[in-house]
C-alpha atoms as a PDB file:
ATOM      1  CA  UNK A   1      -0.271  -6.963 -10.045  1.00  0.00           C
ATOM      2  CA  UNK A   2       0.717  -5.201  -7.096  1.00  0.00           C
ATOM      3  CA  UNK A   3      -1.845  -3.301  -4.797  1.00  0.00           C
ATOM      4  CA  UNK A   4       0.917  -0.855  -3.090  1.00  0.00           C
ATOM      5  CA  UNK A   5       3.505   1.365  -5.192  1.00  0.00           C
ATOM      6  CA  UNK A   6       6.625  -0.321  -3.472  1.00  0.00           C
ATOM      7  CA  UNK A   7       8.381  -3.389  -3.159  1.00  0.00           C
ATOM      8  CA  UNK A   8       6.102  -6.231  -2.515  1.00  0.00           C
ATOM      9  CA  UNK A   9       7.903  -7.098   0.943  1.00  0.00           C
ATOM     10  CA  UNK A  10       6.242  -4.257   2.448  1.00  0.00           C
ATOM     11  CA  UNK A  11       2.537  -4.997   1.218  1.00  0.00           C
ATOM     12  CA  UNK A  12       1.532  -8.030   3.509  1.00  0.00           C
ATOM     13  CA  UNK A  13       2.510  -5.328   6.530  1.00  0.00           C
ATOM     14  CA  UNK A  14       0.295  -2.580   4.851  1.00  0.00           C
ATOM     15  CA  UNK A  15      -2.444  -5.700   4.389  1.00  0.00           C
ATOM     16  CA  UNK A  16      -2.029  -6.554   8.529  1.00  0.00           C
ATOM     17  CA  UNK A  17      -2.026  -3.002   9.041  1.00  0.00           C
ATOM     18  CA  UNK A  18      -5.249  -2.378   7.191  1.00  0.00           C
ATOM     19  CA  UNK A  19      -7.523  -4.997   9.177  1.00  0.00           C
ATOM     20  CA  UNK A  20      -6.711  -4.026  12.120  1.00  0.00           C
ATOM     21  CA  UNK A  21      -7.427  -0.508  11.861  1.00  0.00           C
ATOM     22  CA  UNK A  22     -10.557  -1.195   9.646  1.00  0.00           C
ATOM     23  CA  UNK A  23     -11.779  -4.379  11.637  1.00  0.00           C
ATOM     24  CA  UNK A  24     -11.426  -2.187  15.087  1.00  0.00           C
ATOM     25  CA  UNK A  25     -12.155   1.256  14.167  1.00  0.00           C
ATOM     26  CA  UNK A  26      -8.800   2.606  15.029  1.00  0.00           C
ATOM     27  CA  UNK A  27      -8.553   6.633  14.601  1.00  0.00           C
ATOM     28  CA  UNK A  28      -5.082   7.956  13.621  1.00  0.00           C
ATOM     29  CA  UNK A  29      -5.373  10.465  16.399  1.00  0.00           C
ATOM     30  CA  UNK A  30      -6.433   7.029  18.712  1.00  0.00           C
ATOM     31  CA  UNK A  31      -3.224   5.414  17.914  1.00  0.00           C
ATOM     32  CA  UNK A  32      -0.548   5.683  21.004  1.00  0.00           C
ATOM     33  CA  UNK A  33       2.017   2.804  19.185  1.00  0.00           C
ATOM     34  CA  UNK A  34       2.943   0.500  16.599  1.00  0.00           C
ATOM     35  CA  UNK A  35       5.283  -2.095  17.714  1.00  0.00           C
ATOM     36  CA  UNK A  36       6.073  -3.997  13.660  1.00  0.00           C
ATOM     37  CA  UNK A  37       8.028  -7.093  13.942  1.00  0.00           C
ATOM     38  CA  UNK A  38       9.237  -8.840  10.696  1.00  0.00           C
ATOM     39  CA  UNK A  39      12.248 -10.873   9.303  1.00  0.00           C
ATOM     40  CA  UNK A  40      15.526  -9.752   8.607  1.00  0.00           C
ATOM     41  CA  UNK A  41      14.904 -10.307   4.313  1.00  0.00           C
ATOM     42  CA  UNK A  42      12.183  -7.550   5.257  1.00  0.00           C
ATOM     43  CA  UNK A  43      14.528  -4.659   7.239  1.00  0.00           C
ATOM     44  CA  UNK A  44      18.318  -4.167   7.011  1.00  0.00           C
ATOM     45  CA  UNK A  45      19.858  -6.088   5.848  1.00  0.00           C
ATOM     46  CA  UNK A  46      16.940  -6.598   4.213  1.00  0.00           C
ATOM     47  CA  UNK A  47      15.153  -4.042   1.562  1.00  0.00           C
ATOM     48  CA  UNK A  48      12.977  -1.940   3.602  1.00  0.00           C
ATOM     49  CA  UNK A  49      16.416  -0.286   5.805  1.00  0.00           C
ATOM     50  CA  UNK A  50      15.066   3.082   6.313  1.00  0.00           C
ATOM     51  CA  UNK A  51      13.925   4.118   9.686  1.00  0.00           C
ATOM     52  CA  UNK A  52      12.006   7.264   8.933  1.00  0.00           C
ATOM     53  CA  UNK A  53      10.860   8.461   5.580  1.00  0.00           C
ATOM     54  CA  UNK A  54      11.260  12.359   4.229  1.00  0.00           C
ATOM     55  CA  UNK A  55      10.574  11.623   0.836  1.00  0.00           C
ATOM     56  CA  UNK A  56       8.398   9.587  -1.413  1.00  0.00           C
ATOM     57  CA  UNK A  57      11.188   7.294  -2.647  1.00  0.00           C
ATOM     58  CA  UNK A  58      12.254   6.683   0.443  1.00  0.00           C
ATOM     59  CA  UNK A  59       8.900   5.742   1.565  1.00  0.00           C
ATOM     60  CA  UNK A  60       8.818   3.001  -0.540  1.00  0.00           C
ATOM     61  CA  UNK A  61      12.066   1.233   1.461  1.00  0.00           C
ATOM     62  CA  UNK A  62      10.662   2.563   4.850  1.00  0.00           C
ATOM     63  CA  UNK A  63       8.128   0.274   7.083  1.00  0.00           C
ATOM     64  CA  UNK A  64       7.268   2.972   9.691  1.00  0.00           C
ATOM     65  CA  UNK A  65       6.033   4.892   6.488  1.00  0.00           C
ATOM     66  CA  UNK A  66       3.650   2.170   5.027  1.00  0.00           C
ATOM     67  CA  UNK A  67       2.528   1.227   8.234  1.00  0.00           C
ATOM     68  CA  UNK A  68       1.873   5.041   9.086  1.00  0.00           C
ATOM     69  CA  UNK A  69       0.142   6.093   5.921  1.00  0.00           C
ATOM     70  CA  UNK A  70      -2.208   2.948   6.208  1.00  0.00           C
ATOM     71  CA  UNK A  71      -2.861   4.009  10.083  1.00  0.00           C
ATOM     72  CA  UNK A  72      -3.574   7.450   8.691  1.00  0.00           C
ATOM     73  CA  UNK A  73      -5.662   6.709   5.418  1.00  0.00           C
ATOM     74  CA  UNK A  74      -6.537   2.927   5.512  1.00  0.00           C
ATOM     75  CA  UNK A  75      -4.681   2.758   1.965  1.00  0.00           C
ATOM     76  CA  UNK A  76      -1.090   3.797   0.539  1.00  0.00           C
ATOM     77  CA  UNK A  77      -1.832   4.721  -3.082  1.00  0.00           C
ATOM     78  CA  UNK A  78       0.123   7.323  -5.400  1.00  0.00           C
ATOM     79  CA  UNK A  79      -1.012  10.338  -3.247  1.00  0.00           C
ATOM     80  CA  UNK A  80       0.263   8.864   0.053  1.00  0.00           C
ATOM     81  CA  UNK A  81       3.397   8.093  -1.936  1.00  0.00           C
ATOM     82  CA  UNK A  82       4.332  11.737  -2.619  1.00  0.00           C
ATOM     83  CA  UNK A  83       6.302  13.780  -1.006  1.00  0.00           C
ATOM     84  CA  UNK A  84       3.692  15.920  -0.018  1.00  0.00           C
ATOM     85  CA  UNK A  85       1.875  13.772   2.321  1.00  0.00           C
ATOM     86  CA  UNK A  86       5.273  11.991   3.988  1.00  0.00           C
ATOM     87  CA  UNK A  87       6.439  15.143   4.632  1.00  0.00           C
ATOM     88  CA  UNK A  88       3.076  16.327   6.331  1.00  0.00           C
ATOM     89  CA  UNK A  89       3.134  17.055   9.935  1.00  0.00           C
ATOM     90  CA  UNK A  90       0.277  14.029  10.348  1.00  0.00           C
ATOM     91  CA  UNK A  91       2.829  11.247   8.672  1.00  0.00           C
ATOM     92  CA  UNK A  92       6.421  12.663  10.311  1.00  0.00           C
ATOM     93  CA  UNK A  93       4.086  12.445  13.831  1.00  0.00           C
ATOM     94  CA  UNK A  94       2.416   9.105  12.943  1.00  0.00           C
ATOM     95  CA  UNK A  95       5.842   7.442  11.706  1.00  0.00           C
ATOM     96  CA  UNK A  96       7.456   8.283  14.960  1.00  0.00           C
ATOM     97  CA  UNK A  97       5.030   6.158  16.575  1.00  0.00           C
ATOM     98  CA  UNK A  98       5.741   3.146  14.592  1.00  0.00           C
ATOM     99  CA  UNK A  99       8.483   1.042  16.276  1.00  0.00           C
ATOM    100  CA  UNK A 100      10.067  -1.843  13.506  1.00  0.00           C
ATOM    101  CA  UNK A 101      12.249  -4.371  14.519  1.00  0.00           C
ATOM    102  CA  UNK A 102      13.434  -7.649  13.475  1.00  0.00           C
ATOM    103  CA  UNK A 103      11.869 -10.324  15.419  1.00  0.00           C
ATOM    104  CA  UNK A 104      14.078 -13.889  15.573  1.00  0.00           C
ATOM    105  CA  UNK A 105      11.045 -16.179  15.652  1.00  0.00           C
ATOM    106  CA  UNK A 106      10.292 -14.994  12.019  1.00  0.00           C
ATOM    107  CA  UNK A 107      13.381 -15.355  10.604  1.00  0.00           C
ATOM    108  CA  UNK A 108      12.854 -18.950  11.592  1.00  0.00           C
ATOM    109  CA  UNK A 109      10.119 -19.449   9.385  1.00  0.00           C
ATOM    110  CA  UNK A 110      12.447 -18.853   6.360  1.00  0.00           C
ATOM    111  CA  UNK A 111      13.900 -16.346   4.516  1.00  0.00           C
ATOM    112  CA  UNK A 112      11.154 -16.978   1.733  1.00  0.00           C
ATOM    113  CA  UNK A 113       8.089 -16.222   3.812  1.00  0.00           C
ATOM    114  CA  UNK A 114       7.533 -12.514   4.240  1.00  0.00           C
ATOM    115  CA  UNK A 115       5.955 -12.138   7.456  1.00  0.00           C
ATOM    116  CA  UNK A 116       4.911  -9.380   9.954  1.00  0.00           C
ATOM    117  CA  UNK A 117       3.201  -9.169  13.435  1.00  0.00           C
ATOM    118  CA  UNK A 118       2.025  -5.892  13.879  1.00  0.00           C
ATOM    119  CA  UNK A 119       0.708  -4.763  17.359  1.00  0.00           C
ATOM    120  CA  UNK A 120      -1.746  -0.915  17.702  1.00  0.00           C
ATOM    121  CA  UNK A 121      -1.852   0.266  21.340  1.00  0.00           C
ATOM    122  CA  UNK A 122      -4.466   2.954  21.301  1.00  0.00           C
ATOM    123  CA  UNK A 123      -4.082   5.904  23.618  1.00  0.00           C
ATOM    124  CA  UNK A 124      -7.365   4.370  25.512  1.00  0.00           C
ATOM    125  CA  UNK A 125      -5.385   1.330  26.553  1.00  0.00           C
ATOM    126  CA  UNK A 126      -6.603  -1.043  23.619  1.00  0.00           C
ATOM    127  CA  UNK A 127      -4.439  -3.014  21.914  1.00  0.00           C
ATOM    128  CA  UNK A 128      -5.087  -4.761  18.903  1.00  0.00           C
ATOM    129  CA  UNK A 129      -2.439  -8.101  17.373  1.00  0.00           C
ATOM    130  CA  UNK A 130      -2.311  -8.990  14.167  1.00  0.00           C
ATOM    131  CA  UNK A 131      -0.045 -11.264  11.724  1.00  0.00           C
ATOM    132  CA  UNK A 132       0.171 -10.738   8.088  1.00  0.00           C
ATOM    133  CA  UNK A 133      -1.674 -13.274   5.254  1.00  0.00           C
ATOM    134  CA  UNK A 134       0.756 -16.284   3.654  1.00  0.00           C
ATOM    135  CA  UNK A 135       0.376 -16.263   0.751  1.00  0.00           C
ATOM    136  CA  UNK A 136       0.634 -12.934   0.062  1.00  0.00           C
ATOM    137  CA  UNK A 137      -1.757 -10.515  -1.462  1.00  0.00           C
ATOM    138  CA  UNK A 138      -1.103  -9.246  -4.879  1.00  0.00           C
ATOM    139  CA  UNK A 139       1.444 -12.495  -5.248  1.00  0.00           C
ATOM    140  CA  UNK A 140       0.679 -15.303  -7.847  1.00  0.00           C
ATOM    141  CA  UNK A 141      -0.733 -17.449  -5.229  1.00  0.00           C
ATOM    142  CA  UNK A 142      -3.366 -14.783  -4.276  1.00  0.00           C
ATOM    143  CA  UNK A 143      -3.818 -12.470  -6.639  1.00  0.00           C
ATOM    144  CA  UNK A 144      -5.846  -9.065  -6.770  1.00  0.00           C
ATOM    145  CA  UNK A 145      -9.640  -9.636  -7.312  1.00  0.00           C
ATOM    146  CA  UNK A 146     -11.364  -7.769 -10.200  1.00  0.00           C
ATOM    147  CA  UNK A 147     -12.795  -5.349  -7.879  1.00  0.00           C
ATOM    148  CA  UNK A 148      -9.102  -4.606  -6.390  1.00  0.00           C
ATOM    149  CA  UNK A 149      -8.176  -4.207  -9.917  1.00  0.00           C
ATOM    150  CA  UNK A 150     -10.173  -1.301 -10.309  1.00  0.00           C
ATOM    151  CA  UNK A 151      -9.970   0.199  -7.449  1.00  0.00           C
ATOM    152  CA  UNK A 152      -6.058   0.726  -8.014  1.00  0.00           C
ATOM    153  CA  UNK A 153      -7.053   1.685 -11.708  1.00  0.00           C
ATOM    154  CA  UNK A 154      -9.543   3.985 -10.043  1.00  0.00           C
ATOM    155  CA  UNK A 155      -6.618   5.287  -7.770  1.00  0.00           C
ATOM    156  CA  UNK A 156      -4.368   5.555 -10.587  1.00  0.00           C
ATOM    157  CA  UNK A 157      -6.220   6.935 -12.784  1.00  0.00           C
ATOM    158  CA  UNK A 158      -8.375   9.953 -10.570  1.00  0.00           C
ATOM    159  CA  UNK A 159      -7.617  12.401 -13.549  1.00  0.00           C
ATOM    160  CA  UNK A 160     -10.576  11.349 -15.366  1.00  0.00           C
ATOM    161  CA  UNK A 161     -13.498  11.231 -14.512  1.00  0.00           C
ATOM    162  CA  UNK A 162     -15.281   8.062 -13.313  1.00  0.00           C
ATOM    163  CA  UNK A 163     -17.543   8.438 -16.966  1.00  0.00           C
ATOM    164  CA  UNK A 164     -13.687   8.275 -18.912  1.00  0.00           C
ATOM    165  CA  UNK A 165     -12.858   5.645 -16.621  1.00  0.00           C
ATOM    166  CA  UNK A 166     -15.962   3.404 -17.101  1.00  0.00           C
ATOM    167  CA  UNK A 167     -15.203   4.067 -20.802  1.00  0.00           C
ATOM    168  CA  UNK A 168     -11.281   2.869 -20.639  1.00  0.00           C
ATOM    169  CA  UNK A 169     -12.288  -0.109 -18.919  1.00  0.00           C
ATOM    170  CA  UNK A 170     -14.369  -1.199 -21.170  1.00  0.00           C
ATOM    171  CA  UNK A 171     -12.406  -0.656 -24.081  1.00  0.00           C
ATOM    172  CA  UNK A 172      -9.942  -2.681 -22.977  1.00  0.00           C
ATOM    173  CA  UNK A 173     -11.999  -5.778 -21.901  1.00  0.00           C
ATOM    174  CA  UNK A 174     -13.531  -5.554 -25.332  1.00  0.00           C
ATOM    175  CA  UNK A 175      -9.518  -5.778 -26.590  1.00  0.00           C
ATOM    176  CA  UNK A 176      -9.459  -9.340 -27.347  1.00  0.00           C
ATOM    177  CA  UNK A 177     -12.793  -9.466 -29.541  1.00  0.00           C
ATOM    178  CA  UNK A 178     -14.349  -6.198 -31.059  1.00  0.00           C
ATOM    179  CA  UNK A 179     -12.134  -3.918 -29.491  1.00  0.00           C
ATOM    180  CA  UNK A 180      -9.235  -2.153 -31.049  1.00  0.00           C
ATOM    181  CA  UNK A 181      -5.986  -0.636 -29.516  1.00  0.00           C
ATOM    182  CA  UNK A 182      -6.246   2.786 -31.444  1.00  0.00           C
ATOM    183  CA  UNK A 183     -10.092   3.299 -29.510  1.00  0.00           C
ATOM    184  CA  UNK A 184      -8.690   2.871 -26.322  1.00  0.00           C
ATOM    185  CA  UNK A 185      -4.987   5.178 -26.798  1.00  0.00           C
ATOM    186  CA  UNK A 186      -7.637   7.478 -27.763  1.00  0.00           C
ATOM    187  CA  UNK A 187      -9.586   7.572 -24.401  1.00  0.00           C
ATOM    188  CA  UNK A 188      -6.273   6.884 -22.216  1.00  0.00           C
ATOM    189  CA  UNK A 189      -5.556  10.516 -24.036  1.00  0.00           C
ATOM    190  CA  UNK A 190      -8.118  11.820 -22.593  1.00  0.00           C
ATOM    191  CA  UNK A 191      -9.822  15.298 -23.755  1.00  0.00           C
ATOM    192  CA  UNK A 192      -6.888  17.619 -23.883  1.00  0.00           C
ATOM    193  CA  UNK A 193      -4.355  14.771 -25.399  1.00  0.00           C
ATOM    194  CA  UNK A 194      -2.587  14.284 -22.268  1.00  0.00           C
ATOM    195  CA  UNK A 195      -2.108  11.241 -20.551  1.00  0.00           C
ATOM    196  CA  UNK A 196      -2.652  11.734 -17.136  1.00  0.00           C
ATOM    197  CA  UNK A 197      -2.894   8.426 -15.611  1.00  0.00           C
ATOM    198  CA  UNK A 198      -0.114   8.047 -12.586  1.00  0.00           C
ATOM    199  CA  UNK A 199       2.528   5.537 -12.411  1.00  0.00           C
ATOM    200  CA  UNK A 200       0.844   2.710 -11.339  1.00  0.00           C
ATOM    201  CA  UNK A 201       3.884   0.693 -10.186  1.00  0.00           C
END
């Protein structure tokens, strides 16, 4: 279960990115540069070969984009993946500051480790260093906690409200005793009939 809406070579960057905005209190509006380094199965030739994202799709093949929406948000969830926000003033700005480049040393490790060292230079002089988690967050080696589980079903799912939600979740971890599919179709419906749960991919 992935925690981003992209390819999973981008989430240990958006993981790195995450701490050390979180860990140090990093502002957006504090953040002068992000210098990204990361192996060349990560950018071109690698997946993620955009430079600079104008659209959602191209978002999710874009590093300065995940990198910038995390440095803006502290998460990159279905709304940060619309169009909308990347085209924002905030995210075109905040992207421009993000620098990615292929750094040799990683490549060394192996083209199966998915690696980034991500540096934040605040405008105050700061600067914060980071490398990304092996194995993996989200991966079978380390996969999502039951509290990171909901809180992308939360994400997902912000349609209903938390009550509907709360009720869903339920329903479906009473699935494999009492439970019974047709219950829970009916409250994934929701009120009106509609199904408005995003794509959680």
């Amino acid at each position: 279960m992935k925690p981003y809406p992209c390819g999973v070579v981008g989430h240990p960057g958006m993981d790195a990115m995450k701490r050390l905005v979180t860990e140090n209190d990093v502002a957006p509006e504090d953040v002068a540069r992000i210098r990204v380094g990361t192996g060349s199965n990560v950018l071109a030739p690698g997946p993620l070969r955009i430079a600079h994202a104008n659209t959602a799709l191209e978002g999710k093949f874009c590093v300065p984009f995940q990198i910038a929406a995390i440095a803006l948000r502290r998460k990159a969830g279905p709304r940060e993946f619309s169009d909308d926000f990347v085209r924002s003033d905030d995210c075109q700005a905040m992207q421009r500051r993000v620098e990615a480049v292929i750094d040799p040393r990683i490549g060394e490790l192996g083209k199966d480790r998915i690696v980034f060292d991500i540096e934040v230079e605040t405008k105050s002089g700061r600067c914060f260093r980071g490398r990304s988690d092996w194995p993996y967050r989200g991966g079978p080696d380390n996969p999502l906690s039951r509290e990171e589980l909901r809180g992308k079903f939360d994400d997902c799912a912000a349609a209903y409200s938390e009550e509907e939600r709360s009720a869903i979740i339920s329903a479906i971890e009473r699935i494999d005793g009492s439970g019974k599919v047709s219950d829970l179709a009916a409250l994934a419906r929701g009120p009106r009939g509609s199904a408005p749960i995003t794509d959680a991919r």
